[in-house]
N, C-alpha and C. Protein backbone atom coordinates (compact mmCIF):
# COMPACT_ATOMS: atom_id res chain seq x y z
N UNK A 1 34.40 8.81 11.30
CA UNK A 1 33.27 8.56 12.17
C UNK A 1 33.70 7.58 13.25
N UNK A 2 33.71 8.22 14.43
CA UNK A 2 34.70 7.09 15.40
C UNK A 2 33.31 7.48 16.58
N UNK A 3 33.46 6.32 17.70
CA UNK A 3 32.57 6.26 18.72
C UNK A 3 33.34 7.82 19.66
N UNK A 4 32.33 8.18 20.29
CA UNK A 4 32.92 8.95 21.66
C UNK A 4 32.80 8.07 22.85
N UNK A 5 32.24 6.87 22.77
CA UNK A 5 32.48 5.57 23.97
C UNK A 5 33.03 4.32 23.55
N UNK A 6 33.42 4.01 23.93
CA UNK A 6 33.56 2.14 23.53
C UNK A 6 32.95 1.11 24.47
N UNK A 7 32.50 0.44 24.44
CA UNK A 7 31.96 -0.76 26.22
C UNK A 7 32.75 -2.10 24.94
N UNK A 8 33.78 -2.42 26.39
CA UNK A 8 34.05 -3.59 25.66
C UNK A 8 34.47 -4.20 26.75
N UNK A 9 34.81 -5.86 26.64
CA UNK A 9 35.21 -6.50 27.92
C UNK A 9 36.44 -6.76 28.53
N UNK A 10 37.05 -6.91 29.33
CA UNK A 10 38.53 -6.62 29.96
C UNK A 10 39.30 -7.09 28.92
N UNK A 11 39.42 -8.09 28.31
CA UNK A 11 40.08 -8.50 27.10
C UNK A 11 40.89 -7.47 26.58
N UNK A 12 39.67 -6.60 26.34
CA UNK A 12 39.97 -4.94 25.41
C UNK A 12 40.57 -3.69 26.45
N UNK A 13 39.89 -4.08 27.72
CA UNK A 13 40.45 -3.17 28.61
C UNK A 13 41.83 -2.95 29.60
N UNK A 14 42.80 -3.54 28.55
CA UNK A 14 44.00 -3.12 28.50
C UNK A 14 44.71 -1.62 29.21
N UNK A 15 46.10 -1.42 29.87
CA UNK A 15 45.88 0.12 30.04
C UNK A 15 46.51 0.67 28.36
N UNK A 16 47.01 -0.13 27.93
CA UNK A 16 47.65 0.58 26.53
C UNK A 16 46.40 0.61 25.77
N UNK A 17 45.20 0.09 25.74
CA UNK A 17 44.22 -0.21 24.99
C UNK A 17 43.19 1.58 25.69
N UNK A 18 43.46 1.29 26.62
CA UNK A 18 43.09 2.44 27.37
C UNK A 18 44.02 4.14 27.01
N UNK A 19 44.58 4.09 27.00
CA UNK A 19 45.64 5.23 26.80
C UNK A 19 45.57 5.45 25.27
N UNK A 20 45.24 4.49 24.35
CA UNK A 20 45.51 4.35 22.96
C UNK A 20 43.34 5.24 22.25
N UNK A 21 42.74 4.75 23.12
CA UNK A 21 41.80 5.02 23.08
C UNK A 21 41.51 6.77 23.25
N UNK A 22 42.00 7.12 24.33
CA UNK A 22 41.95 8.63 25.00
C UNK A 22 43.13 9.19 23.93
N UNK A 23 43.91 8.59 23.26
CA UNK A 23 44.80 9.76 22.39
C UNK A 23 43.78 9.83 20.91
N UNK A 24 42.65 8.90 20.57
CA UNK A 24 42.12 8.91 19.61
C UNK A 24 40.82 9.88 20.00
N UNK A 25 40.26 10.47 21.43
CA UNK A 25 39.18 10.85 21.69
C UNK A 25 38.25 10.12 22.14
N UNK A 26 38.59 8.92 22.87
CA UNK A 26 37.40 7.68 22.52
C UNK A 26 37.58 7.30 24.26
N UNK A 27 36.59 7.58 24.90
CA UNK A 27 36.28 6.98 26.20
C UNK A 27 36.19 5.24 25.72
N UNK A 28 37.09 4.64 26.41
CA UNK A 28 37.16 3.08 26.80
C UNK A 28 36.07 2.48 28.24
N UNK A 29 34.89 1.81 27.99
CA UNK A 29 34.88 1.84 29.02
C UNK A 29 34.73 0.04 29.35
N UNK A 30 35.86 -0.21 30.33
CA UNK A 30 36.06 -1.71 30.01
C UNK A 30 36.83 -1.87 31.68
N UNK A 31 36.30 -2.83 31.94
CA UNK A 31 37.39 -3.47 33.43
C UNK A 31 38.26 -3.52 32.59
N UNK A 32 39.51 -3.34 34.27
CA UNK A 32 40.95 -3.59 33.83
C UNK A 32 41.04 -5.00 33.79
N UNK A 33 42.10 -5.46 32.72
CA UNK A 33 42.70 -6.57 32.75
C UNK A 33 43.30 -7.26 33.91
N UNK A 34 43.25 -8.84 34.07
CA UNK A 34 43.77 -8.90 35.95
C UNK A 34 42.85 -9.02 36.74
N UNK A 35 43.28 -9.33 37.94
CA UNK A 35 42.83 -9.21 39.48
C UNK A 35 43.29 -8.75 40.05
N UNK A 36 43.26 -7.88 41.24
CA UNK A 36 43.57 -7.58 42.30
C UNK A 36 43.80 -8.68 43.17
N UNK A 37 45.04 -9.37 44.09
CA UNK A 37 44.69 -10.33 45.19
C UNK A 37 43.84 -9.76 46.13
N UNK A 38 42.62 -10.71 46.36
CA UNK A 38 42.00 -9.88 47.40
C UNK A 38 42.61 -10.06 49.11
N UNK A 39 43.54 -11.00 49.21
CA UNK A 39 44.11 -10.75 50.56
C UNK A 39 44.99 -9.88 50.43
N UNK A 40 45.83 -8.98 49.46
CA UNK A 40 46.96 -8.21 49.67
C UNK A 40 45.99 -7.05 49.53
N UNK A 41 47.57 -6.75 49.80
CA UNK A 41 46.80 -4.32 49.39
C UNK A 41 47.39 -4.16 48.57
N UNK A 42 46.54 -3.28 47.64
CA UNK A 42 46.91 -3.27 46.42
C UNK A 42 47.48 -1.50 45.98
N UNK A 43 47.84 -1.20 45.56
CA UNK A 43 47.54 0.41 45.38
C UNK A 43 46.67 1.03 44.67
N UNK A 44 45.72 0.48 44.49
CA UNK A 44 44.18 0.86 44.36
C UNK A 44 43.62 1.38 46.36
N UNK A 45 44.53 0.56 47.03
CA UNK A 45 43.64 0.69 48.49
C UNK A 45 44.14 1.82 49.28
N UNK A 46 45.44 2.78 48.75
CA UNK A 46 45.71 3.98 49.26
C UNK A 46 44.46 5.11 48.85
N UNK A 47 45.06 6.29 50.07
CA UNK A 47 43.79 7.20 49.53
C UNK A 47 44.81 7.89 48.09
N UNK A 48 43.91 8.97 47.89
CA UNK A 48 44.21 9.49 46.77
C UNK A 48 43.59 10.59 46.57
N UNK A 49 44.48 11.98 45.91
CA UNK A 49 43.76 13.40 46.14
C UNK A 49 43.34 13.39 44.61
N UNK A 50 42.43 14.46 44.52
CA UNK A 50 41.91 14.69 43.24
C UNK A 50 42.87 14.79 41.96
N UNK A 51 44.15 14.67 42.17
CA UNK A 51 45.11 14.96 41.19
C UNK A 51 45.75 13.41 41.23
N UNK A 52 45.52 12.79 41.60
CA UNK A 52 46.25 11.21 41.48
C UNK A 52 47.24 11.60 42.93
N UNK A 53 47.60 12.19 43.80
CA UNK A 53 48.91 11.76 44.50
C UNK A 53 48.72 10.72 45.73
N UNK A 54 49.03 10.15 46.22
CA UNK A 54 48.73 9.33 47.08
C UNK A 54 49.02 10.35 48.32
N UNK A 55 47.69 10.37 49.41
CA UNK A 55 47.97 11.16 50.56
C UNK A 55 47.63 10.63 51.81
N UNK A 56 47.60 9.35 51.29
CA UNK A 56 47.63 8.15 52.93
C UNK A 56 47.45 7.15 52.49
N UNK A 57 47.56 6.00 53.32
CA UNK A 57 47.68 4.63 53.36
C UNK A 57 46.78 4.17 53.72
N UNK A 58 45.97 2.91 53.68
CA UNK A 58 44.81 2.33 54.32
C UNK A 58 44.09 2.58 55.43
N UNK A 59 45.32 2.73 56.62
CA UNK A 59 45.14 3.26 57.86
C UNK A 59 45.21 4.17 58.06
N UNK A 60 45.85 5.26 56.88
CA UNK A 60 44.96 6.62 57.30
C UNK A 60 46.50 7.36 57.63
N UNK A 61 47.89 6.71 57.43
CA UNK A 61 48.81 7.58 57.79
C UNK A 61 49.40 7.91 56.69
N UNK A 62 49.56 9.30 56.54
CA UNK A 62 49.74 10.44 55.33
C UNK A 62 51.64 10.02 54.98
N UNK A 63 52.63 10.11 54.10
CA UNK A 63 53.23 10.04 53.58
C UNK A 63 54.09 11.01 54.15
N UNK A 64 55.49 10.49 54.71
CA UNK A 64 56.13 11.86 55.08
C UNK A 64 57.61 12.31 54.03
N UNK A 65 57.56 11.43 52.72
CA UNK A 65 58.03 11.67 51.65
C UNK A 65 57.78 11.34 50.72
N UNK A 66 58.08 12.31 49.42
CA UNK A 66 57.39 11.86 48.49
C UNK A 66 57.97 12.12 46.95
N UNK A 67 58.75 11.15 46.32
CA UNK A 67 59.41 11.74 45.08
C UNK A 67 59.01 11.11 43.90
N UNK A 68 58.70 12.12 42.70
CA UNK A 68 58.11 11.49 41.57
C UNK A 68 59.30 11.76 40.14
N UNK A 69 59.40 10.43 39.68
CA UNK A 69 60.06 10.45 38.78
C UNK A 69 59.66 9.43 37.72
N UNK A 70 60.31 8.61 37.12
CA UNK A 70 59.85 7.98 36.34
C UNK A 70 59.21 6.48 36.96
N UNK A 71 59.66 6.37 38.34
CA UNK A 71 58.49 5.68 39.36
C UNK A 71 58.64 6.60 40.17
N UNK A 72 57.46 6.52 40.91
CA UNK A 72 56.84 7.68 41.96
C UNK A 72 57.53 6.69 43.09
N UNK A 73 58.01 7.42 44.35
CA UNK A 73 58.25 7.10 45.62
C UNK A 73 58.14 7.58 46.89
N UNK A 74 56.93 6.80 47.38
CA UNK A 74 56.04 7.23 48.33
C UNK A 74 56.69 6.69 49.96
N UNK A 75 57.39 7.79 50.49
CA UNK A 75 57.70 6.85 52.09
C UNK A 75 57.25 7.02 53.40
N UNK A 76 56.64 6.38 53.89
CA UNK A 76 55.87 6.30 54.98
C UNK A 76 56.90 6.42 56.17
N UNK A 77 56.86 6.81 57.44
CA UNK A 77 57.15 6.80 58.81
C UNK A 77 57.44 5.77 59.30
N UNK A 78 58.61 5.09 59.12
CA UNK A 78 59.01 3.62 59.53
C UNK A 78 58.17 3.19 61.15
N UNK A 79 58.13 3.98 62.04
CA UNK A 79 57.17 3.59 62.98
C UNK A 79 55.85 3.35 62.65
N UNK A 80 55.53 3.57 61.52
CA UNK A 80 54.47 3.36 61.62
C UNK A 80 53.85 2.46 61.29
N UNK A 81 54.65 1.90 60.35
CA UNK A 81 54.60 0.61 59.29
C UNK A 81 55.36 -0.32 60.07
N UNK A 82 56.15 -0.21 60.67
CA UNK A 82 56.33 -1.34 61.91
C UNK A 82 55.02 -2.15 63.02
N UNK A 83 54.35 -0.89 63.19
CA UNK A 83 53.11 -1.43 63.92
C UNK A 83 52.26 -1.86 62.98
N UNK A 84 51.96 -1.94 62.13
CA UNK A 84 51.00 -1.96 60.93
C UNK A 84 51.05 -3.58 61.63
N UNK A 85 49.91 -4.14 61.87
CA UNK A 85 49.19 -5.76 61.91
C UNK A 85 49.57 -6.51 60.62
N UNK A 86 49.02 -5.83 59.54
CA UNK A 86 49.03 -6.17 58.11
C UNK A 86 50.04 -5.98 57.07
N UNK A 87 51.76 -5.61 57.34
CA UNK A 87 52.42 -4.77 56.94
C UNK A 87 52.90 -5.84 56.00
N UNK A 88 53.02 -7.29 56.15
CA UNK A 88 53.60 -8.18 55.37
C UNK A 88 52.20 -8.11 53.71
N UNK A 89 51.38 -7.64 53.93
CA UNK A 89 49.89 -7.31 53.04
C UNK A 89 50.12 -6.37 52.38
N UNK A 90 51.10 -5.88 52.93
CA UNK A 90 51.20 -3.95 52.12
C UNK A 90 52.28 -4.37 50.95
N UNK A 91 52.06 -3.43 49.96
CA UNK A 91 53.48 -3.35 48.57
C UNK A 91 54.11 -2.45 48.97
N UNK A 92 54.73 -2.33 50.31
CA UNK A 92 55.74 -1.11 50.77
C UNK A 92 56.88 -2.05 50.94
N UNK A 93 58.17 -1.74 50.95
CA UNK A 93 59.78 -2.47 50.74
C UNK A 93 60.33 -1.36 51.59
N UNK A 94 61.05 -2.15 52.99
CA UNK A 94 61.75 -1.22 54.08
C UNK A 94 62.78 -0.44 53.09
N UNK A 95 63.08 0.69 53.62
CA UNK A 95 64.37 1.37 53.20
C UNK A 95 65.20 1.77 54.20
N UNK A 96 66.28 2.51 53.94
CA UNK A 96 67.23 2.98 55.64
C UNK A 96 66.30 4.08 56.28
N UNK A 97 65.36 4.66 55.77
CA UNK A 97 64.71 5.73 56.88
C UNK A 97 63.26 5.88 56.68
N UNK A 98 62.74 4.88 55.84
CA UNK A 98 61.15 4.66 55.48
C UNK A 98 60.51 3.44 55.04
N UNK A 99 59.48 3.15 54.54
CA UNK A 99 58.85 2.23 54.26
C UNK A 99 58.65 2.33 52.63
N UNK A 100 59.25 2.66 51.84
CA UNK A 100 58.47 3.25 50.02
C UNK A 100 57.30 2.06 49.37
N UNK A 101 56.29 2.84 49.42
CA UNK A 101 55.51 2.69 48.00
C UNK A 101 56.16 2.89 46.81
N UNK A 102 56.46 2.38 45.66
CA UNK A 102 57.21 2.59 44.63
C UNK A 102 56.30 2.00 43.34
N UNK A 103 55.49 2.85 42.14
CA UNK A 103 54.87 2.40 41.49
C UNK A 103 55.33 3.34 40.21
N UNK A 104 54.74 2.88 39.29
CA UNK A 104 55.01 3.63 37.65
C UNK A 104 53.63 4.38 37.47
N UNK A 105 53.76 5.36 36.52
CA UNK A 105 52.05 6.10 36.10
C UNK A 105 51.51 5.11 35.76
N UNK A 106 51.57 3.67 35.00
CA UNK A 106 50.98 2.95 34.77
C UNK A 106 50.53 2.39 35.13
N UNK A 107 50.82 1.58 36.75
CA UNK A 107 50.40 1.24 37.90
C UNK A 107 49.08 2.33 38.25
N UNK A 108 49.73 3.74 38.59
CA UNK A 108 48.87 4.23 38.74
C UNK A 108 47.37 4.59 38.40
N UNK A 109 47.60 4.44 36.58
CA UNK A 109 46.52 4.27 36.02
C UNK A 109 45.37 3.35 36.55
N UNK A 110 45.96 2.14 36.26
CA UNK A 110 45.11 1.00 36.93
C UNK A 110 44.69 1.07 38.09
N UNK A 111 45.53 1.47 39.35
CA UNK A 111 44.56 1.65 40.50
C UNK A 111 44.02 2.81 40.35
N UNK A 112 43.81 3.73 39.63
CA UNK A 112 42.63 4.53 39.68
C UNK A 112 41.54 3.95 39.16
N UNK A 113 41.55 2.89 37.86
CA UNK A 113 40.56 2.63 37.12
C UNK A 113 40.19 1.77 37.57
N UNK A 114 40.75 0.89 38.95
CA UNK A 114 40.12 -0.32 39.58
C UNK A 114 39.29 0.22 40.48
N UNK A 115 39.66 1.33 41.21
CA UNK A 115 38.68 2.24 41.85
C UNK A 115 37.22 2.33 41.42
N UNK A 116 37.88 2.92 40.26
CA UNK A 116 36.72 3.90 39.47
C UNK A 116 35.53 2.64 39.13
N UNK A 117 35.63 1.32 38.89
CA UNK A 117 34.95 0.19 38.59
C UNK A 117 34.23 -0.19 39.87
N UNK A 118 34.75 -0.09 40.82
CA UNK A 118 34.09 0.05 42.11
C UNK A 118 32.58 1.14 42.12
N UNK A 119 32.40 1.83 41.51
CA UNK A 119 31.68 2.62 41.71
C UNK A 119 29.99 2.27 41.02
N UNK A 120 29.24 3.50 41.20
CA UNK A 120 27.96 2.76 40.80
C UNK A 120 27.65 3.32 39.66
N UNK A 121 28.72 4.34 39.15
CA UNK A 121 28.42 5.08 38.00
C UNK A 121 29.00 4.54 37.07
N UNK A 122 30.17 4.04 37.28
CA UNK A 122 30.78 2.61 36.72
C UNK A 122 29.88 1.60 36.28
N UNK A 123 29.48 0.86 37.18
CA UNK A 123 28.86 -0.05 37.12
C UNK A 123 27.25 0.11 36.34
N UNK A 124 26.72 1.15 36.51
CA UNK A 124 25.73 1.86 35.73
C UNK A 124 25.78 1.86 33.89
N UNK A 125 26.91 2.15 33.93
CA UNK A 125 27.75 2.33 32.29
C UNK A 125 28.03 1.06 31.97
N UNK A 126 28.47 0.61 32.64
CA UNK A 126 28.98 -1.31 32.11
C UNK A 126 27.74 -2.00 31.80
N UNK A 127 26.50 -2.05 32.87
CA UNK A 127 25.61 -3.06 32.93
C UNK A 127 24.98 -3.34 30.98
N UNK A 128 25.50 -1.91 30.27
CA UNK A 128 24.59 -2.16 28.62
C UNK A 128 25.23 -3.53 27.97
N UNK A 129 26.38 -3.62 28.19
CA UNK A 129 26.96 -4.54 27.81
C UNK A 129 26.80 -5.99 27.96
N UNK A 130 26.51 -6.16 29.56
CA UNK A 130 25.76 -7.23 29.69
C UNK A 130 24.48 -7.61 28.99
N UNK A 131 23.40 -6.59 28.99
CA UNK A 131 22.13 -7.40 28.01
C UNK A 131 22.76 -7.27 26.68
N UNK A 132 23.63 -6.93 25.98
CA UNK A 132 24.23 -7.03 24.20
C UNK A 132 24.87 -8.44 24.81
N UNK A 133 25.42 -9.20 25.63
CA UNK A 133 26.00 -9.98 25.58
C UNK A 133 25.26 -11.27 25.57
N UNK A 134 24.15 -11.17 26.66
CA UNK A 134 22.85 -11.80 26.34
C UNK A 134 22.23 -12.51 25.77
N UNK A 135 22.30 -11.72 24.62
CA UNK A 135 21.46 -11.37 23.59
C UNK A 135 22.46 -12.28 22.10
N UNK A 136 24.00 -12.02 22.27
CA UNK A 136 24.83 -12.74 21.32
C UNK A 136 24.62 -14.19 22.11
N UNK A 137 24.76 -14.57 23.03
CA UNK A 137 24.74 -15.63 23.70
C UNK A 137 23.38 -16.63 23.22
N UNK A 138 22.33 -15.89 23.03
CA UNK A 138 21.18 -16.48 22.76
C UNK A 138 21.16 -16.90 21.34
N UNK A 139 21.80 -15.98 20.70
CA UNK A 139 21.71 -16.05 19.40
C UNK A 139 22.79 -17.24 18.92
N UNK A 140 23.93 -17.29 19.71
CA UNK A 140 24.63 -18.66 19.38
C UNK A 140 24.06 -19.79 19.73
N UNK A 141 23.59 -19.79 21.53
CA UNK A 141 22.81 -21.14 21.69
C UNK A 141 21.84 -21.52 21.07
N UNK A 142 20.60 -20.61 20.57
CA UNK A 142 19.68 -20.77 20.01
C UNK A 142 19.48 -21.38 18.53
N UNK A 143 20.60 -20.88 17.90
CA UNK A 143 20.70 -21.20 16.80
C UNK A 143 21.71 -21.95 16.37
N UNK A 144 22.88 -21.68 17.27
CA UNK A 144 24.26 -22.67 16.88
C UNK A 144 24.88 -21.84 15.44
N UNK A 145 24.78 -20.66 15.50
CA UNK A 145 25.35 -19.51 14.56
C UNK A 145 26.90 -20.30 13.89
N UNK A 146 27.75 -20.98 15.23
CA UNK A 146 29.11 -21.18 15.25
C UNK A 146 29.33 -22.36 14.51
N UNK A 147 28.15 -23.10 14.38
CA UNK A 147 28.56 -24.06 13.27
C UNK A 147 27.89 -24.25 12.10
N UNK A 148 28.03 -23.03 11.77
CA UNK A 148 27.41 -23.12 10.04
C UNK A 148 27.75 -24.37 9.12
N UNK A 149 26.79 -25.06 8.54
CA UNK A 149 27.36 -26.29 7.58
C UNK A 149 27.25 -25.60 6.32
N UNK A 150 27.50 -24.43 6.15
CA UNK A 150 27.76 -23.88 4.49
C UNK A 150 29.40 -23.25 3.93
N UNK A 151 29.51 -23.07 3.20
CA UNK A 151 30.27 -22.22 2.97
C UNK A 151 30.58 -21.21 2.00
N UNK A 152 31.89 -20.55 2.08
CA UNK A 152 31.12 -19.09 1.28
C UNK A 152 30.58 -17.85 1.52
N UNK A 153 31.37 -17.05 1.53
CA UNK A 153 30.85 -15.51 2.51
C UNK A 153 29.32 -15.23 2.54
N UNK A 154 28.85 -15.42 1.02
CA UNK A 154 27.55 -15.10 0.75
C UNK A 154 26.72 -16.39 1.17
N UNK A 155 27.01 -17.38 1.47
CA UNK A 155 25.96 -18.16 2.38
C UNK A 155 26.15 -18.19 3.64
N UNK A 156 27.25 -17.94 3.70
CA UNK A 156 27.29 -17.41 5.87
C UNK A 156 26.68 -16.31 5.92
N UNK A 157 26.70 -15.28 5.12
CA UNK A 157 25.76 -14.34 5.63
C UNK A 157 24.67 -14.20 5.17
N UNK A 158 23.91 -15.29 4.52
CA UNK A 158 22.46 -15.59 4.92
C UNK A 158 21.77 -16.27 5.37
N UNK A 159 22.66 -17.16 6.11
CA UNK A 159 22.11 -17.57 7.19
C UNK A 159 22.68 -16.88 8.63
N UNK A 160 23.60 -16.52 8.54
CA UNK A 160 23.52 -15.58 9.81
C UNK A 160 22.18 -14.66 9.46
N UNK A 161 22.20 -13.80 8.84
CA UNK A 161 21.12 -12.94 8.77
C UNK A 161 19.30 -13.61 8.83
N UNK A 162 19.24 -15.35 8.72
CA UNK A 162 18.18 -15.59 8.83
C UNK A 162 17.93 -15.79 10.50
N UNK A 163 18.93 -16.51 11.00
CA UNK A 163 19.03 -17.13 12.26
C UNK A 163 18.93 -16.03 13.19
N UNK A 164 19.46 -14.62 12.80
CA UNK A 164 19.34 -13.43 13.94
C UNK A 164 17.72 -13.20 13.71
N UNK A 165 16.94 -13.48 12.29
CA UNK A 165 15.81 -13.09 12.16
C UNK A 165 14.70 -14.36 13.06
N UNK A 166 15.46 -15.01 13.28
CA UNK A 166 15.05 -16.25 14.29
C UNK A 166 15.21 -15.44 15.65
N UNK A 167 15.83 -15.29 16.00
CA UNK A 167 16.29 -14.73 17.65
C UNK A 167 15.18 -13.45 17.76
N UNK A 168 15.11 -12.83 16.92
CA UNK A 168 13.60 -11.53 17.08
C UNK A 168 12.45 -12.20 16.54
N UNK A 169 12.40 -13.51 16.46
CA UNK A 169 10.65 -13.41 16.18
C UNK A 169 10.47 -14.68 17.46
N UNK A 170 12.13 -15.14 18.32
CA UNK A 170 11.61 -15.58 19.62
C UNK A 170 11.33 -14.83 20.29
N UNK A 171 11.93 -13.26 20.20
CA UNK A 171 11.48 -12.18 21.48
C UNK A 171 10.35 -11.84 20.97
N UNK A 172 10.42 -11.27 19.88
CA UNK A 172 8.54 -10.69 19.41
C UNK A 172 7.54 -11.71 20.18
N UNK A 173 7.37 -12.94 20.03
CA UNK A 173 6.83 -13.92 20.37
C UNK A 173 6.78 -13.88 21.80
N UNK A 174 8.00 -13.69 22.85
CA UNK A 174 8.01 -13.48 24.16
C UNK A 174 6.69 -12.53 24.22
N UNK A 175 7.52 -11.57 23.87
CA UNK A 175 6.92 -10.41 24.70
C UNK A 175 5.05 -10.39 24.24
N UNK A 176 4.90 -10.83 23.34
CA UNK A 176 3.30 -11.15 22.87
C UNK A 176 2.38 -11.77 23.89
N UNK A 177 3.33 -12.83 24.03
CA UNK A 177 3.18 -13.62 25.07
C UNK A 177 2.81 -12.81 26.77
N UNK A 178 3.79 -12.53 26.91
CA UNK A 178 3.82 -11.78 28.29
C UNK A 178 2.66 -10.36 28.18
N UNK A 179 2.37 -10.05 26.90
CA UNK A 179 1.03 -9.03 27.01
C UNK A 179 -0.08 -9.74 26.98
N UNK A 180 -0.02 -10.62 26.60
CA UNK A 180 -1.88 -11.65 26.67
C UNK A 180 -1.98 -12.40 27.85
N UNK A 181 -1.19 -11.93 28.96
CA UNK A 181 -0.96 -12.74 30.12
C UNK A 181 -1.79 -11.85 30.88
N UNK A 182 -2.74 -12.37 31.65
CA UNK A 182 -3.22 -11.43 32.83
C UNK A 182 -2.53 -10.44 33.65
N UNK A 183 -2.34 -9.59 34.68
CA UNK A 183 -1.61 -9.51 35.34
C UNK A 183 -1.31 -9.67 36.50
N UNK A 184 -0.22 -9.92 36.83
CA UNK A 184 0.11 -10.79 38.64
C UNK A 184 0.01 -12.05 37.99
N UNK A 185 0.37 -12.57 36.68
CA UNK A 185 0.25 -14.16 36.50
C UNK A 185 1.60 -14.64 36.92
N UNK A 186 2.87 -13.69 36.62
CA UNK A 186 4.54 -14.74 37.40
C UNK A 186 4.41 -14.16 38.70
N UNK A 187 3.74 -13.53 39.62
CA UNK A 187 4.34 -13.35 40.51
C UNK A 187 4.44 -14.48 41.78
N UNK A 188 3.92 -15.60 41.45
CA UNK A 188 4.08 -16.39 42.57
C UNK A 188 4.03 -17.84 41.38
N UNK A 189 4.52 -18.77 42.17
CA UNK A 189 4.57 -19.87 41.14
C UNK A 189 4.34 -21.19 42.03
């Protein structure tokens, strides 16, 4: 009995954590691990055809070689990348007759999935995670779960199990609350 999703937080969203996931059947759905610098270009910022190949550069100039091996090598039109404003910004390395992009599938992975986090369908799928996180958050501050003064499996887990029964009879209580309230009573304060 295994999930067909996972939501977990970049921690987990590893690309081996990722790849390890899809050989088990199991959609990962987790930011990548990392940052992007946001002053450089990253190879997340090339375009990209429906099959992963890279088929232009930021500015829009298409690749006039292109060899894939165990790193892919992408070479641009040395004129062109000469004029480039931003070229010291780019991950391209001069060569004798081009400019190469040079990345691994693994690279690649990630700038697709940094992409793909960009998006709103992305971001749609992630947001569950945030109210579960919430929700643990409340349940530690509220109760201080993390410093149990007992010990003993079977008394940590009855008072964990009382203290979560604490955290639903503060929401029961909310929301009771918020129905015996007139209405239009928060909207101005």
């Amino acid at each position: 009995m295994k999930p067909k999703k996972l939501t977990a937080d970049s921690l987990y969203g590893s690309d081996d954590n990722s790849e390890r996931a899809k050989q088990h059947g199991v959609e990962l759905i987790a930011p990548t691990m990392g940052s992007a610098d946001k002053d450089k270009v990253s190879l997340a910022d090339f375009q990209f055809s429906e099959k992963g190949y890279v088929v232009a550069c930021p500015r829009g100039n298409a690749p006039a070689k292109v060899k894939k091996g165990k790193r892919a090598s992408i070479g641009f039109v040395s004129q062109n990348c000469q004029n480039c404003p931003n070229l010291s910004n780019y991950p391209v390395k001069k060569g004798k007759k081009y400019y190469y992009l040079r990345f691994t599938d693994k690279e690649m992975r990630i700038a697709r999935r940094r992409i793909y986090e960009q998006s709103d369908q992305f971001k749609d799928r992630y947001r569950w995670r945030a109210g579960v996180e919430a929700t643990i958050s409340e349940y530690d501050r509220r109760t201080g779960v993390k410093q149990l003064r007992v010990r003993g499996l079977k008394a940590v887990k009855f008072c964990a199990i009382l203290k979560a029964l604490g955290v639903n009879i503060f929401k029961a209580t909310a929301v009771r609350v918020a129905a015996m309230m007139p209405s239009g009573a928060f909207c101005e304060a």
